[in-house]
Protein backbone atom coordinates (compact mmCIF):
# COMPACT_ATOMS: atom_id res chain seq x y z
CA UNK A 1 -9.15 -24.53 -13.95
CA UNK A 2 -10.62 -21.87 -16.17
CA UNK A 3 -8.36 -19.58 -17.62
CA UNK A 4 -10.83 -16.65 -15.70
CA UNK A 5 -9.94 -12.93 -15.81
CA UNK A 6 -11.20 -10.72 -13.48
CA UNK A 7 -10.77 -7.27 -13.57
CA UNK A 8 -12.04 -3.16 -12.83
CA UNK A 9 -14.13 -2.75 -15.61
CA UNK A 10 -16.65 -0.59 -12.58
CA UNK A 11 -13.78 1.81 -11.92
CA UNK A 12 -14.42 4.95 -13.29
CA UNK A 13 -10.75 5.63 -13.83
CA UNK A 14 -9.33 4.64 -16.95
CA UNK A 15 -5.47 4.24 -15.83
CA UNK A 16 -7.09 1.17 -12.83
CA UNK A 17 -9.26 0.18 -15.77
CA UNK A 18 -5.88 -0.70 -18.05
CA UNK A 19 -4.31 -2.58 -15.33
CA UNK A 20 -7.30 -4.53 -13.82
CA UNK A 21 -7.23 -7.99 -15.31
CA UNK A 22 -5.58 -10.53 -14.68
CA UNK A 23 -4.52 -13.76 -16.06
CA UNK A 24 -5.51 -16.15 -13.11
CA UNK A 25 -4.06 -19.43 -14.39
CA UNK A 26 -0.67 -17.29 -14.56
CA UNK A 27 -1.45 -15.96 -10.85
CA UNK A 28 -2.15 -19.37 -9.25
CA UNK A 29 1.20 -20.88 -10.62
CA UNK A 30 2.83 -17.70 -9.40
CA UNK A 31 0.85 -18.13 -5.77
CA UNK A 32 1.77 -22.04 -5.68
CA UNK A 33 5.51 -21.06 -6.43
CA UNK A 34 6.10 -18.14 -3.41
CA UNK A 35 3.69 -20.65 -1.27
CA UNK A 36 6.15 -23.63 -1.62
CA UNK A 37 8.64 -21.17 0.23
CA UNK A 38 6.57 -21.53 3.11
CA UNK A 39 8.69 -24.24 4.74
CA UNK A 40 12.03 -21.74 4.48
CA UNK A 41 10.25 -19.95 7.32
CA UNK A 42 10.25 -23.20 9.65
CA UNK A 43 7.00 -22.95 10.56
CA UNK A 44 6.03 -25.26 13.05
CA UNK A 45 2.85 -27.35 11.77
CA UNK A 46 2.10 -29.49 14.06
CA UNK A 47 -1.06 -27.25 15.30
CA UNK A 48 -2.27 -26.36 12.21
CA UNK A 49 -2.56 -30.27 11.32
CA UNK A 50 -4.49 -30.63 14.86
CA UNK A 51 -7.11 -28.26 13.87
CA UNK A 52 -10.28 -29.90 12.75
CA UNK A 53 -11.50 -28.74 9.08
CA UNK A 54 -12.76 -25.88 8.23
CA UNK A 55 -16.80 -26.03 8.54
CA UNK A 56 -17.00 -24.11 4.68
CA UNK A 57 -14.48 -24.91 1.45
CA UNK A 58 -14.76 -21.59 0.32
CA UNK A 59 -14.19 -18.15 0.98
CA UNK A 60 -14.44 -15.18 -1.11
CA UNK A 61 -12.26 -11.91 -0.53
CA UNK A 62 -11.82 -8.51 -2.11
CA UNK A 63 -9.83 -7.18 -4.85
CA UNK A 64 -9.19 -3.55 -4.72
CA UNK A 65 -6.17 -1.36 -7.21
CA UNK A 66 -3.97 -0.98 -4.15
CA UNK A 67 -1.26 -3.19 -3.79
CA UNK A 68 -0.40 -2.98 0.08
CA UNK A 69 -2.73 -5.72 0.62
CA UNK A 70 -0.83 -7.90 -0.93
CA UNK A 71 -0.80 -10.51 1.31
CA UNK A 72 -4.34 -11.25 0.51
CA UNK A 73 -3.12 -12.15 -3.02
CA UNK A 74 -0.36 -14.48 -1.51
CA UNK A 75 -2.94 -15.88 0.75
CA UNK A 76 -4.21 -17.70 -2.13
CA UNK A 77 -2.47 -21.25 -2.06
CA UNK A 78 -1.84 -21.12 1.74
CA UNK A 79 -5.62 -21.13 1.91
CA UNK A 80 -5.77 -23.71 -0.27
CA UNK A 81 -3.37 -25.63 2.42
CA UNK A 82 -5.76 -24.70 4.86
CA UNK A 83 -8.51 -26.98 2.95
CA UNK A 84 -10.24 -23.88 1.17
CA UNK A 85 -10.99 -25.44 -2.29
CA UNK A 86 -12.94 -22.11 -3.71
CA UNK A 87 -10.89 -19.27 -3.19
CA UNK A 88 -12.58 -16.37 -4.90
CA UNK A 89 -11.16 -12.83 -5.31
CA UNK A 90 -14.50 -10.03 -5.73
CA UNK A 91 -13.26 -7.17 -7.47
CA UNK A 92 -14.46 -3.80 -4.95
CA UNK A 93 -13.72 -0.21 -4.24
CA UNK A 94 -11.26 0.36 -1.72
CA UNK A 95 -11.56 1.02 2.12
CA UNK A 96 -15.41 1.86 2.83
CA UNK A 97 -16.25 -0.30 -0.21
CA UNK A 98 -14.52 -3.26 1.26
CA UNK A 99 -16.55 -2.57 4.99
CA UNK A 100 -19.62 -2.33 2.51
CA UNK A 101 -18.70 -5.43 1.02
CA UNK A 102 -18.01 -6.90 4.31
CA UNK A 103 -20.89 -5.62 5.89
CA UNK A 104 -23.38 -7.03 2.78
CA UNK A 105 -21.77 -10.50 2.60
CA UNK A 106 -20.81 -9.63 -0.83
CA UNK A 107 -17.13 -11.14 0.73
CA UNK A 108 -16.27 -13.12 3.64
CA UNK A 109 -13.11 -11.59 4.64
CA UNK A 110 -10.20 -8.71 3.79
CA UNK A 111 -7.55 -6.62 4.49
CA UNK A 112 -9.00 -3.24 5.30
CA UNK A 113 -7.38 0.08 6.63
CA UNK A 114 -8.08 0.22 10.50
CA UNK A 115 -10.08 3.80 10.02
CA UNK A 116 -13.08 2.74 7.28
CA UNK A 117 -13.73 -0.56 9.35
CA UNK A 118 -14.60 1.68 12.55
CA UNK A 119 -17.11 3.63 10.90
CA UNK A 120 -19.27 0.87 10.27
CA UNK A 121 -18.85 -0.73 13.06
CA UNK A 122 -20.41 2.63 14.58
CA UNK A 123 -23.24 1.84 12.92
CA UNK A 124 -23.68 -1.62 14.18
CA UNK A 125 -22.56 -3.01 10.64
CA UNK A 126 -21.86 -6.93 11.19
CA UNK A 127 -18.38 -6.35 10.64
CA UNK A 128 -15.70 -8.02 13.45
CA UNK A 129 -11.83 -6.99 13.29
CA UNK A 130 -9.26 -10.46 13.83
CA UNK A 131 -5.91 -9.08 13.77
CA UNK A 132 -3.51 -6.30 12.65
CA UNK A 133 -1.27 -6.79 9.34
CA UNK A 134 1.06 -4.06 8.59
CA UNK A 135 2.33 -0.81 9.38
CA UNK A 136 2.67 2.40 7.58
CA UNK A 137 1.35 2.41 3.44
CA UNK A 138 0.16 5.80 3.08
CA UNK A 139 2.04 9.25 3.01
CA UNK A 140 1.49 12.31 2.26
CA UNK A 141 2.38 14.70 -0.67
CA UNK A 142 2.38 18.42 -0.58
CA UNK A 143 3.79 21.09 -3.15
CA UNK A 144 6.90 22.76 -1.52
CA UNK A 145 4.98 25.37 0.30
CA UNK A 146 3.93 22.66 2.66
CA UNK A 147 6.02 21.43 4.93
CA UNK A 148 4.17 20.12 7.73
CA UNK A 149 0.06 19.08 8.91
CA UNK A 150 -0.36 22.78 10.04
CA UNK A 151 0.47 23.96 6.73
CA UNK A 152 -2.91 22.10 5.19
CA UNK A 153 -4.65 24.85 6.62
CA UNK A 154 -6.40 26.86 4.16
CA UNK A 155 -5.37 24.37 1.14
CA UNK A 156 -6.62 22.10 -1.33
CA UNK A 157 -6.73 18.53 -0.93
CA UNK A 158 -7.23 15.80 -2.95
CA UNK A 159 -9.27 12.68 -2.00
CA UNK A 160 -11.17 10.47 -4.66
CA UNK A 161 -14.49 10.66 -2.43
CA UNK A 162 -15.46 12.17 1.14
CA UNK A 163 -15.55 8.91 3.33
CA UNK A 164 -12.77 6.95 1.16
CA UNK A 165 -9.52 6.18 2.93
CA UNK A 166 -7.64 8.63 2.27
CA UNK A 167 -10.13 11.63 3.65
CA UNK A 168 -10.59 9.29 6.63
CA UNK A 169 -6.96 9.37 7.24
CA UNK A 170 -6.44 12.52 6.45
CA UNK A 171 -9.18 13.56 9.03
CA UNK A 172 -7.83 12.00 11.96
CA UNK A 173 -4.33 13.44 10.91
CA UNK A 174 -5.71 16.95 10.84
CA UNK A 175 -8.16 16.51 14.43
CA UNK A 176 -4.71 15.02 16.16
CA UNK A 177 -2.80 18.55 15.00
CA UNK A 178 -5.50 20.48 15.80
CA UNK A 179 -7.31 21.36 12.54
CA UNK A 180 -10.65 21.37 11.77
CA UNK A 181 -10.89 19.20 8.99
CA UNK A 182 -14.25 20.81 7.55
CA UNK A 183 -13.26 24.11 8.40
CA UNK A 184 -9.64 24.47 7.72
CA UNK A 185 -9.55 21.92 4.55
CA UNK A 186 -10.45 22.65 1.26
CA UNK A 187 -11.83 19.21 0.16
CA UNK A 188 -11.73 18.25 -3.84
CA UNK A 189 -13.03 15.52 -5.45
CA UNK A 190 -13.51 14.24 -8.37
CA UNK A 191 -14.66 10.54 -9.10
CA UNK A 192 -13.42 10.32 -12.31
CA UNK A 193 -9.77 11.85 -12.17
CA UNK A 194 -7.27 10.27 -9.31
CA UNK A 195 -6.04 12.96 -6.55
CA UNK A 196 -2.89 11.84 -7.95
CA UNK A 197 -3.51 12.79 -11.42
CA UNK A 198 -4.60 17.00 -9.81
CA UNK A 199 -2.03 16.42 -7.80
CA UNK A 200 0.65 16.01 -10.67
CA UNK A 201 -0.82 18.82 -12.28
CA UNK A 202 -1.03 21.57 -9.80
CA UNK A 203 -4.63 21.75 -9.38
CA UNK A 204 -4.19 20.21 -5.80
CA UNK A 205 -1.78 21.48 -3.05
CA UNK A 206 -1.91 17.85 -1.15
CA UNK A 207 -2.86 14.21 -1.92
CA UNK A 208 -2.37 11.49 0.68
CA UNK A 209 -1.41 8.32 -1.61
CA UNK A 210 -0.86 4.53 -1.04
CA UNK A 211 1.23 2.13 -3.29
CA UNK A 212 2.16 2.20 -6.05
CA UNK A 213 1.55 5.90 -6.17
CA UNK A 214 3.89 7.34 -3.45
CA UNK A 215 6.83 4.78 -5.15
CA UNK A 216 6.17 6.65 -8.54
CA UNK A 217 5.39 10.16 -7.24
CA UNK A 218 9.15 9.42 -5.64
CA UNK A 219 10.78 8.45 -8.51
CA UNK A 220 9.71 10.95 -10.24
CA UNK A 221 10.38 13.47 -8.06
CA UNK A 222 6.93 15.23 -8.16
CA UNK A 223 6.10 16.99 -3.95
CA UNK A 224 7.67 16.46 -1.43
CA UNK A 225 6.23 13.70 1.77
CA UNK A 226 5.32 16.13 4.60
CA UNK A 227 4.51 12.47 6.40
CA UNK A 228 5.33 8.92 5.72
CA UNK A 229 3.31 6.86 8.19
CA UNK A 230 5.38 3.96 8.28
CA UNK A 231 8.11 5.87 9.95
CA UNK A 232 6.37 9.16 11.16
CA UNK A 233 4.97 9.01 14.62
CA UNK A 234 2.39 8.77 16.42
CA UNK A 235 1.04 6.98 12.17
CA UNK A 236 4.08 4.48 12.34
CA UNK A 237 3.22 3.01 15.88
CA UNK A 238 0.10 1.50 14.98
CA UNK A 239 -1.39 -0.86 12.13
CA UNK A 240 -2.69 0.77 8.97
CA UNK A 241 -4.03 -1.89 7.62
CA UNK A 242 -6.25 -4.93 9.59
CA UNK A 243 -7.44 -8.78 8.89
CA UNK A 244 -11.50 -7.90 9.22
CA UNK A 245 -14.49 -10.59 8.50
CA UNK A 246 -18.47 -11.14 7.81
CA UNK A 247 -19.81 -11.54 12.03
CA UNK A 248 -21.68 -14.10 10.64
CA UNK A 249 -18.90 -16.20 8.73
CA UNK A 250 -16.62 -15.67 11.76
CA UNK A 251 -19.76 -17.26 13.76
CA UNK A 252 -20.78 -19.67 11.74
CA UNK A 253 -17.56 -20.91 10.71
CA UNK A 254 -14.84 -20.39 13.91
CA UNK A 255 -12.60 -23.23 12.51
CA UNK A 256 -12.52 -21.60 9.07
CA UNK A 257 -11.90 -18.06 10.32
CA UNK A 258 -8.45 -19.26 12.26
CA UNK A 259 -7.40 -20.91 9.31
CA UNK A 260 -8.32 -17.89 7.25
CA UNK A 261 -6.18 -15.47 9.61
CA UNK A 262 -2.89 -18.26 9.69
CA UNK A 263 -3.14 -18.01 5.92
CA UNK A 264 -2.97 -14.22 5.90
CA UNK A 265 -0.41 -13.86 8.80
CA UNK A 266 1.69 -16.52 6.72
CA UNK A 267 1.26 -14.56 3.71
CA UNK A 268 2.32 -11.14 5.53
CA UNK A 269 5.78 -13.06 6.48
CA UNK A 270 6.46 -13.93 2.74
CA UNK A 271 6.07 -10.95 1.70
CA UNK A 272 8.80 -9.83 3.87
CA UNK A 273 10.50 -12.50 3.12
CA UNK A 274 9.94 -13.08 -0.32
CA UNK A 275 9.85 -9.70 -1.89
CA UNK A 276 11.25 -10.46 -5.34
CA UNK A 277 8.79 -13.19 -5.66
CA UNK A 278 5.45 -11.22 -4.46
CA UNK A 279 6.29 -8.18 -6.26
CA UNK A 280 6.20 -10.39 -9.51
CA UNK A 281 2.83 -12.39 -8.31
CA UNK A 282 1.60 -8.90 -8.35
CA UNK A 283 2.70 -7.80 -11.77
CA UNK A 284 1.77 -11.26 -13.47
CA UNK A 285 -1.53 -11.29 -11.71
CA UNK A 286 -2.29 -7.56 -13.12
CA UNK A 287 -2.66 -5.77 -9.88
CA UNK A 288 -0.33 -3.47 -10.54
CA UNK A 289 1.72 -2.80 -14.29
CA UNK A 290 5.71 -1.51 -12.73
CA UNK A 291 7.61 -4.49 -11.00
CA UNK A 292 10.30 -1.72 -9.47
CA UNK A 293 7.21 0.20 -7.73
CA UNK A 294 6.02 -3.41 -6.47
CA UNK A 295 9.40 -4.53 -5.20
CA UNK A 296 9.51 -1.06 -3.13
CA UNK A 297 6.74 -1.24 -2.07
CA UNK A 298 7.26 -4.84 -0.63
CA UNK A 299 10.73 -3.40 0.71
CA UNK A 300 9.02 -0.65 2.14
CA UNK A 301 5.80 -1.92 4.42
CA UNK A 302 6.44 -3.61 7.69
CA UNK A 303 4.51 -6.83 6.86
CA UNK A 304 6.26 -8.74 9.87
CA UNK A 305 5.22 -6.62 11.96
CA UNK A 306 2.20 -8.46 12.78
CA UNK A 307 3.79 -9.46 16.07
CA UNK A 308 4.85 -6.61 17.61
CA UNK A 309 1.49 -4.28 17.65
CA UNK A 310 -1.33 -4.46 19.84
CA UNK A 311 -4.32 -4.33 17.51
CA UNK A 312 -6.62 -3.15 19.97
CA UNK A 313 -4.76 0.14 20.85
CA UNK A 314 -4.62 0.73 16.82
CA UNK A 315 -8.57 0.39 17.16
CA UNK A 316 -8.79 2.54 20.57
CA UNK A 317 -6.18 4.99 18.87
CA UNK A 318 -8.31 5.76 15.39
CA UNK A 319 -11.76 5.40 17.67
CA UNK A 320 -10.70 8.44 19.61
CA UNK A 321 -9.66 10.61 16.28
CA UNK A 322 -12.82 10.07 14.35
CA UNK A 323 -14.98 10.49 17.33
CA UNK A 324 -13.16 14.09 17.89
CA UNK A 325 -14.13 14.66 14.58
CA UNK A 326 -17.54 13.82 14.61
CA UNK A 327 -17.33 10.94 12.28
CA UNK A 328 -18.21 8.01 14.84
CA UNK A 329 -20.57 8.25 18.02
CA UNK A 330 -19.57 4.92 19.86
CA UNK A 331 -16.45 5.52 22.43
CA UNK A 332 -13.23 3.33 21.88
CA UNK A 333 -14.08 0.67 24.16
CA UNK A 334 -17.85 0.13 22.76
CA UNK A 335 -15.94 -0.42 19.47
CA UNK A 336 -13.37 -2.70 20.72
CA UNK A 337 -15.97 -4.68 22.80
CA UNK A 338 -18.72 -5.19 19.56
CA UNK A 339 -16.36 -5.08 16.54
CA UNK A 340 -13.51 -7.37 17.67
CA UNK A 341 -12.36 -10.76 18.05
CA UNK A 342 -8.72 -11.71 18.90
CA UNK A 343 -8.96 -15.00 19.81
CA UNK A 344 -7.90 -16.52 16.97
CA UNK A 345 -4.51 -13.66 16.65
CA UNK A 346 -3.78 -14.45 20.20
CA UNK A 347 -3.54 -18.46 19.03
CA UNK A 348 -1.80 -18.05 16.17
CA UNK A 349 0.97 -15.66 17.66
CA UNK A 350 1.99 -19.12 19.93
CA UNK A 351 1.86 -21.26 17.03
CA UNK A 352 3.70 -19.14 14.57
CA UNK A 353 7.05 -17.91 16.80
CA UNK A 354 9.27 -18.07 13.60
């Protein structure tokens, strides 16, 4: 195998930029080595043996700066188990550049908060959601003056673009308070400098951030979090981030897509139960540069909580705050019945009871 690297090199933002490549050969031996632990979760694999093979070898998926997907990184030699020979890794923007992806067939499949896959699907982008995968990355930082959602009103907020994650998020936070997010919110953006980076120096009064960032910002003891969403309610009781795919791969290729989702699912439980391991896959691989903020952040996020959700109310839940807002024009259930497919989750949660 090629010794490839891949890396950011689009990003406008130098500090992604320095930490973009990535020494793949290093990567897949790191991959193979948390994938051999595997069998310490007892799966049962008798049904994933049944399955027929997958109708297409390969399968290419995003690679974004964040580091909560991380079981998409993991995924790697588990879909290589799952008879995926050419597993490629497409270096995107995060959140509506993934759906774009998605949408273009630029990649066949990714992890992708629940909020910028509804939007397209609004739009009748060929985008279908499988499952959900975690709980709870992002939170939000405010100087000491804010305390609470309410207190947004009338401040400055950072996002890196109107339409990115974060703004999406931050949208259906303010609509479920009662704000009016283009009234009551002073937007600022700036493509070139991180909300992070305004935030730090006081040009911002809020920031909603996803790891590493929130892990530093901690550490560091720069804001305070007015809300984390993996343990603030209503945030915490539904998936932040979602298993989404090309409509046509999932069509075309039905075998491939369940072996896709049991790759990711098993991924998600290594994490969790691996956490030492993956937060060095994601160091070696250059995804992220600190190994303390990656082990936190694999301490932190609820990846086995896969189980326990409902995907469908996190879809009907997110539908109903960015229709209030004006953002989407499709009710909760015309979403649900065009943009997903649980099929395959609903399979795989028999199959995988460990």
């Amino acid at each position: 195998m090629a010794n490839e690297k891949l890396g950011f090199d689009h990003v406008a933002d130098p500090e992604i930029r320095r930490f973009g490549t990535w020494d793949r050969r290093a990567f897949v031996k790191g991959a193979a080595a948390l994938a051999s632990s595997a069998a310490l979760l007892r799966y049962d694999w008798t049904a994933a043996r049944a399955d027929p093979p997958p109708e297409t070898t390969r399968v290419r998926l995003s690679k974004i700066p964040g580091i909560c997907i991380a079981p998409q990184y993991v995924a790697e030699e588990l879909l290589h188990a799952e008879g995926f020979t050419d597993v490629e890794y497409v270096t995107t923007e995060a959140g509506a550049g993934q759906s774009r992806a998605l949408a273009s067939g630029e990649i066949d499949a990714t992890i992708n908060y629940a909020a910028p896959l509804i939007i397209p699907l609004d739009a009748g982008q060929p985008i279908v959601v499988l499952a959900g995968i975690h709980v709870g990355c992002f939170e939000l930082f405010g100087h000491q003056s804010i305390r609470a959602l309410h207190d947004l009103k009338g401040r400055s907020v950072g996002v890196q673009a109107i339409g990115s994650s974060p703004h999406v998020f931050l949208v259906a936070m303010a609509r479920y308070v009662g704000l009016d997010p283009d009234r009551d919110i002073n937007w600022v953006t700036d493509p070139l400098v991180r909300p992070k980076v305004l935030f730090e120096q006081g040009k911002i009064d809020a920031f909603l951030g996803f790891p590493p960032e929130p892990q530093e910002l901690r550490s560091r003891h720069i804001g305070r979090v007015v809300i984390d969403s993996s343990v603030d309610r209503p945030w915490s009781q539904y998936f932040c981030c979602m298993i989404a795919a090309n409509r046509d791969f999932v069509h075309r290729n039905p075998v491939a897509t369940k072996r896709l989702v049991r790759a990711m699912l098993k991924a998600s439980d290594l994490c969790a139960a691996q956490p030492v391991r993956t937060a060095r896959l994601l160091v070696d691989g250059g995804f992220t540069p600190n190994y303390d903020y990656a082990l936190q952040t694999m301490k932190e996020i609820s990846y086995r909580r896969w189980r326990d959700y409902n995907p469908e109310d996190t879809i009907r839940f997110y539908a109903l705050r960015l229709q209030e807002a004006g953002m989407i024009k499709s009710n909760p259930q015309k979403i649900i019945a065009q943009g997903t497919d649980w099929r395959f989750l609903n399979e795989l949660k028999k199959e995988l009871k460990a």
